[in-house]
C-alpha atoms as a PDB file:
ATOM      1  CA  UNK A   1     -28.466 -27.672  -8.274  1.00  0.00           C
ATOM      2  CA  UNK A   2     -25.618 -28.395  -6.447  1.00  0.00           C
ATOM      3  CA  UNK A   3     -23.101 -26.868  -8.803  1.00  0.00           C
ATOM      4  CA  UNK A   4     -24.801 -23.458  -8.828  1.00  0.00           C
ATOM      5  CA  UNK A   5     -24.370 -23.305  -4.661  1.00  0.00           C
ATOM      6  CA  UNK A   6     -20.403 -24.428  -5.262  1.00  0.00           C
ATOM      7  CA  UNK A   7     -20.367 -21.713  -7.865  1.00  0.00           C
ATOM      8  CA  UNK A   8     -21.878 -19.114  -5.755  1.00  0.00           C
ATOM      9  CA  UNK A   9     -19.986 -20.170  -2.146  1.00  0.00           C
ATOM     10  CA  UNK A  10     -16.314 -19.997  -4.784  1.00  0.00           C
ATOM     11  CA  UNK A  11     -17.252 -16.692  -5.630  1.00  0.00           C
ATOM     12  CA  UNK A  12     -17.973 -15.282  -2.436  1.00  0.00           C
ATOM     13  CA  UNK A  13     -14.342 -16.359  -1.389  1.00  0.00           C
ATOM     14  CA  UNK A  14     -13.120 -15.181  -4.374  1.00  0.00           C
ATOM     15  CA  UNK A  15     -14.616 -11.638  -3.447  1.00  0.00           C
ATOM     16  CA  UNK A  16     -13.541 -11.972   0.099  1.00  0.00           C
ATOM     17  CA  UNK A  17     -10.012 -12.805  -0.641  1.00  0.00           C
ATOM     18  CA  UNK A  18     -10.298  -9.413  -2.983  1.00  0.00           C
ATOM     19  CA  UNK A  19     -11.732  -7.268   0.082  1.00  0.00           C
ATOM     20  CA  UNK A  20      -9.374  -8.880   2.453  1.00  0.00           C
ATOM     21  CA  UNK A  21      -5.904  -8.313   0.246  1.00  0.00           C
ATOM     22  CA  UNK A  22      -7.345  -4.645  -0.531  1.00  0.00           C
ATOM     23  CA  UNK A  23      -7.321  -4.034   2.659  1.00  0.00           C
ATOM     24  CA  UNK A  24      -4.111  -5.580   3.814  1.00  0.00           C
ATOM     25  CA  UNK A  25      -2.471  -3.141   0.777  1.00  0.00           C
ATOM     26  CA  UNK A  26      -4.520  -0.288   2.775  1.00  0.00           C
ATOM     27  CA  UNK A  27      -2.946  -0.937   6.084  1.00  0.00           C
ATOM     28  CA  UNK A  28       0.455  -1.752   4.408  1.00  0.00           C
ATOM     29  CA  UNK A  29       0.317   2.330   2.854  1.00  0.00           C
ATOM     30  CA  UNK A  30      -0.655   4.030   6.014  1.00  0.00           C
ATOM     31  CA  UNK A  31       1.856   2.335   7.640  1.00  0.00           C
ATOM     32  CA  UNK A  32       4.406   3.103   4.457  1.00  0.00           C
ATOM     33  CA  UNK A  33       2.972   6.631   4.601  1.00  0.00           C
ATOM     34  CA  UNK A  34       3.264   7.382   8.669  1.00  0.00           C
ATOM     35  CA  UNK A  35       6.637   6.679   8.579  1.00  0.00           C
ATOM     36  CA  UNK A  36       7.262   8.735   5.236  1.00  0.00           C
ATOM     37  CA  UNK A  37       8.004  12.107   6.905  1.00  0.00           C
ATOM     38  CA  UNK A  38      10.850  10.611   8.712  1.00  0.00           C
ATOM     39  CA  UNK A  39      12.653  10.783   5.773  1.00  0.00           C
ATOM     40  CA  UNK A  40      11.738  14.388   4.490  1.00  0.00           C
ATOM     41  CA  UNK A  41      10.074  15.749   1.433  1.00  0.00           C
ATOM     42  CA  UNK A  42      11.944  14.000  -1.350  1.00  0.00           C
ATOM     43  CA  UNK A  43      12.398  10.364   0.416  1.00  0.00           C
ATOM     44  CA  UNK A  44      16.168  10.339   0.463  1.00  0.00           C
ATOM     45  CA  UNK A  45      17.737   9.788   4.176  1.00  0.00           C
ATOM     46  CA  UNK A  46      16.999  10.620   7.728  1.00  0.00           C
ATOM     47  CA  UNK A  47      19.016  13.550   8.772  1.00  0.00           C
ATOM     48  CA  UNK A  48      19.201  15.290   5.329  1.00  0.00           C
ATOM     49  CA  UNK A  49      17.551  18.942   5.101  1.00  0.00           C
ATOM     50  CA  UNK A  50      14.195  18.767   3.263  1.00  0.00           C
ATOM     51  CA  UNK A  51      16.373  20.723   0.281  1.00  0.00           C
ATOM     52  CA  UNK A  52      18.891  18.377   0.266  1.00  0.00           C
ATOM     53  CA  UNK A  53      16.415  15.714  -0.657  1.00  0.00           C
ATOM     54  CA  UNK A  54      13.873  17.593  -2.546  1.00  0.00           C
ATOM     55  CA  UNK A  55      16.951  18.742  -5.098  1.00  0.00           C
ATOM     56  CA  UNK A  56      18.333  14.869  -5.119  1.00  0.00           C
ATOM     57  CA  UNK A  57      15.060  13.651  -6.392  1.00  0.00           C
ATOM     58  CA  UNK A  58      15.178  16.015  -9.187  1.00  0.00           C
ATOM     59  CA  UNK A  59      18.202  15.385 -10.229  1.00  0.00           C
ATOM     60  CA  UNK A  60      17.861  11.708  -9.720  1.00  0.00           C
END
């Protein structure tokens, strides 16, 4: 009997840890993404026109 409660308490933790890292990688992309516009349309540096960038990810 006591096996099957060590089973079931590991994989609640295991499921938590899952929950809890999805939602760290959640946090970690808004954050990624709010800051994102800063650096125009096609992610090159801050300062560039949106163009400038746009073109240099095509090309790149």
């Amino acid at each position: 009997m006591v096996p099957q409660i060590c089973l079931q308490v590991l994989a609640f933790h295991v499921q938590f840890a899952r929950n809890l890292l999805a939602s760290i990688r959640v946090v970690a992309f808004a954050r990624v993404s709010r800051v994102s516009p800063q650096t125009g349309s096609g992610g090159g540096t801050v300062g560039q026109p949106d163009g400038v960038d746009a073109a240099a990810g095509i090309a790149g």
